[in-house]
C-alpha atoms as a PDB file:
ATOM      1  CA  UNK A   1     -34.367  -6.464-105.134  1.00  0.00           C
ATOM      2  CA  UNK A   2     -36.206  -5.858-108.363  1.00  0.00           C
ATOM      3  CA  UNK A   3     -37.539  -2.475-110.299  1.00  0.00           C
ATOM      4  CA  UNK A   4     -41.535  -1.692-110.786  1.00  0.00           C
ATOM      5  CA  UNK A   5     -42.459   0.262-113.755  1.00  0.00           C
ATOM      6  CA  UNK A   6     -44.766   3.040-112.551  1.00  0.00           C
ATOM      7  CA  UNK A   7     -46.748   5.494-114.729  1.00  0.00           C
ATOM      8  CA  UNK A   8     -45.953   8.831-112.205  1.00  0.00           C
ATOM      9  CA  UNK A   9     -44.156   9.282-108.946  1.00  0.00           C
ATOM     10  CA  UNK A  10     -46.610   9.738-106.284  1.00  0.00           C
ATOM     11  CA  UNK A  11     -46.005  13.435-104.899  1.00  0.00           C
ATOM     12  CA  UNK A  12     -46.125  14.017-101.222  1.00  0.00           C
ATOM     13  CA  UNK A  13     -49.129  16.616 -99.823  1.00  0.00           C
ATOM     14  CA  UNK A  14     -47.608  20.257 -99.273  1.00  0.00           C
ATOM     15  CA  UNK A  15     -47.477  21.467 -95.653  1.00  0.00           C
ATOM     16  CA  UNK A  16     -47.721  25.627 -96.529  1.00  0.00           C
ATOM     17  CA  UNK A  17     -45.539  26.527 -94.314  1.00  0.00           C
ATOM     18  CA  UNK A  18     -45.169  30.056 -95.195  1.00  0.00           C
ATOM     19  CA  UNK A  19     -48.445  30.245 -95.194  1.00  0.00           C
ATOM     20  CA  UNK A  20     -48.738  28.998 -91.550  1.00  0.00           C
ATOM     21  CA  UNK A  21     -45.113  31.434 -90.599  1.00  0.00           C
ATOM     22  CA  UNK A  22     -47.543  33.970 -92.060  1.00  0.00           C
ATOM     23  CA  UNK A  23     -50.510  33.617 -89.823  1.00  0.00           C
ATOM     24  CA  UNK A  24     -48.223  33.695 -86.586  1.00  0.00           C
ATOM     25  CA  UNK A  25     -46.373  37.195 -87.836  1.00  0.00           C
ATOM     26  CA  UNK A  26     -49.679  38.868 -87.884  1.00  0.00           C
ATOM     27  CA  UNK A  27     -51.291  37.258 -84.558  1.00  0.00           C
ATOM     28  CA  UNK A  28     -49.985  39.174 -81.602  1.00  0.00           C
ATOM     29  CA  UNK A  29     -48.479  36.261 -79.396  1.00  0.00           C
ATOM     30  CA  UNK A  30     -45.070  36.376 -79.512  1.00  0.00           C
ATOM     31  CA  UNK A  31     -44.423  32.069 -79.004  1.00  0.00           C
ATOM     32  CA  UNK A  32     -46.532  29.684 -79.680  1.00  0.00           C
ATOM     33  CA  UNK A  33     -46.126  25.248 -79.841  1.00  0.00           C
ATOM     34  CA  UNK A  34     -46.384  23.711 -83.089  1.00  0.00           C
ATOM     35  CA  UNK A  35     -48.856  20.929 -82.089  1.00  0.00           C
ATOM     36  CA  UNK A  36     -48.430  18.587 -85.201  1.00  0.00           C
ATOM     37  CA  UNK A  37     -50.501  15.451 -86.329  1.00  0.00           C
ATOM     38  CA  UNK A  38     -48.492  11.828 -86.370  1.00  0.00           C
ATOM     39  CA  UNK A  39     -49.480  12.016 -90.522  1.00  0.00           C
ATOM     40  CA  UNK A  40     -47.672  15.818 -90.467  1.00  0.00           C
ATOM     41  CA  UNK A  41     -44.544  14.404 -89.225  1.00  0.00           C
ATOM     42  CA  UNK A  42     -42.522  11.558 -88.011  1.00  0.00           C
ATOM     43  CA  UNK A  43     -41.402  13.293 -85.107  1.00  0.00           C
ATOM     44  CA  UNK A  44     -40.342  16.697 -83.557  1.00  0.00           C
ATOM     45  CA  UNK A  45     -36.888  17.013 -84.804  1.00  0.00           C
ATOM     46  CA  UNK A  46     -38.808  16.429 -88.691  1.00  0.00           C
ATOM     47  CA  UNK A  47     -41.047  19.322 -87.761  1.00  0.00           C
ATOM     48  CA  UNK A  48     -38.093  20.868 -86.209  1.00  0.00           C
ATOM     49  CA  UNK A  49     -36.161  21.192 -89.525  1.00  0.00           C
ATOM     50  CA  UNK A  50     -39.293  22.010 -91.497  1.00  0.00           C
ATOM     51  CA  UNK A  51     -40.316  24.881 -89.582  1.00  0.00           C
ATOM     52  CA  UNK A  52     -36.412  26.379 -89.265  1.00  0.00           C
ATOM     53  CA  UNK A  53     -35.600  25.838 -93.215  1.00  0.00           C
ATOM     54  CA  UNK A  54     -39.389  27.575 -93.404  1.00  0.00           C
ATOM     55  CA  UNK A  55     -38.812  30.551 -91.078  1.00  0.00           C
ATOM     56  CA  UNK A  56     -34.693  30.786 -92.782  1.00  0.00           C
ATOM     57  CA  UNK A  57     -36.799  31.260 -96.311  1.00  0.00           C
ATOM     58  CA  UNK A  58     -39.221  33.671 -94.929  1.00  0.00           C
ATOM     59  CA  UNK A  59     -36.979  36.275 -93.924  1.00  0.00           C
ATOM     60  CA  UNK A  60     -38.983  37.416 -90.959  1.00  0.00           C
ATOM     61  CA  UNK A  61     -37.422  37.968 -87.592  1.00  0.00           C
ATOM     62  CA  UNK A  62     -38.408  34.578 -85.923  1.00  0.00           C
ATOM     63  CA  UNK A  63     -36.502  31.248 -83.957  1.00  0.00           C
ATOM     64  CA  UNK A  64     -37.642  27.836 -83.826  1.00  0.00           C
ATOM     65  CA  UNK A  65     -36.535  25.759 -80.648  1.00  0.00           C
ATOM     66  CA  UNK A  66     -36.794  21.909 -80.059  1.00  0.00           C
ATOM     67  CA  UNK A  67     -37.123  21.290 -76.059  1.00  0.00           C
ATOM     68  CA  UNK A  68     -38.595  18.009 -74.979  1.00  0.00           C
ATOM     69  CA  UNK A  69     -40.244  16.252 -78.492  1.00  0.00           C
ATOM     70  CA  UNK A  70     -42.130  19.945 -78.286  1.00  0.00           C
ATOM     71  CA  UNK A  71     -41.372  22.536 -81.187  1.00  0.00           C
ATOM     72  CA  UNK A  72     -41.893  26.173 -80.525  1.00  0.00           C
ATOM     73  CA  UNK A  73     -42.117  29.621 -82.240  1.00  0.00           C
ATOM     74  CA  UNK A  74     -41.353  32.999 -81.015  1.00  0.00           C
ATOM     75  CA  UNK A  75     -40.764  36.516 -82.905  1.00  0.00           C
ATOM     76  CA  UNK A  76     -37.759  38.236 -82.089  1.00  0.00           C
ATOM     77  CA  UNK A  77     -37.348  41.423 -80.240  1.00  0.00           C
ATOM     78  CA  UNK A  78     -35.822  43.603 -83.204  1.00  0.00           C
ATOM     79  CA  UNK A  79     -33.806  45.598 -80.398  1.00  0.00           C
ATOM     80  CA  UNK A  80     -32.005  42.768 -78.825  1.00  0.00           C
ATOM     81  CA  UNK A  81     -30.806  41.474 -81.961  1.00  0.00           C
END
């Protein structure tokens, strides 16, 4: 093992994931699939956790589910909760 001097630490491309959350609260379905790109994410439990810690941070009404490798959202019924 050895140590590389570097001049900055790369930083990693930002998803805007609010931004995205925010395009879904104002469409009118009420679940959609995240279809992600291989360079998005390493899998579907990565998007997963994105899009849950995303939508906690938000503070709109919405669940994220993992079934299958498949991520989904879906607004909340503000009367059932």
């Amino acid at each position: 093992m050895k140590f590389v001097a570097i001049e900055k630490i790369p930083s990693r491309k930002k998803k805007k994931l609010q931004r995205f959350i925010e395009e879904f609260i104002n469409c009118g379905d009420a679940q959609v699939e995240i279809i992600f790109l291989p360079e998005e994410y390493i899998d579907a439990h990565s998007c997963y956790c994105s899009f849950y810690k995303a939508a906690k941070i938000s503070g709109y009404n919405i669940i994220v589910h993992l079934m299958s490798n498949r991520v989904f959202i879906e607004k909340r019924n503000k009367a059932c909760v």
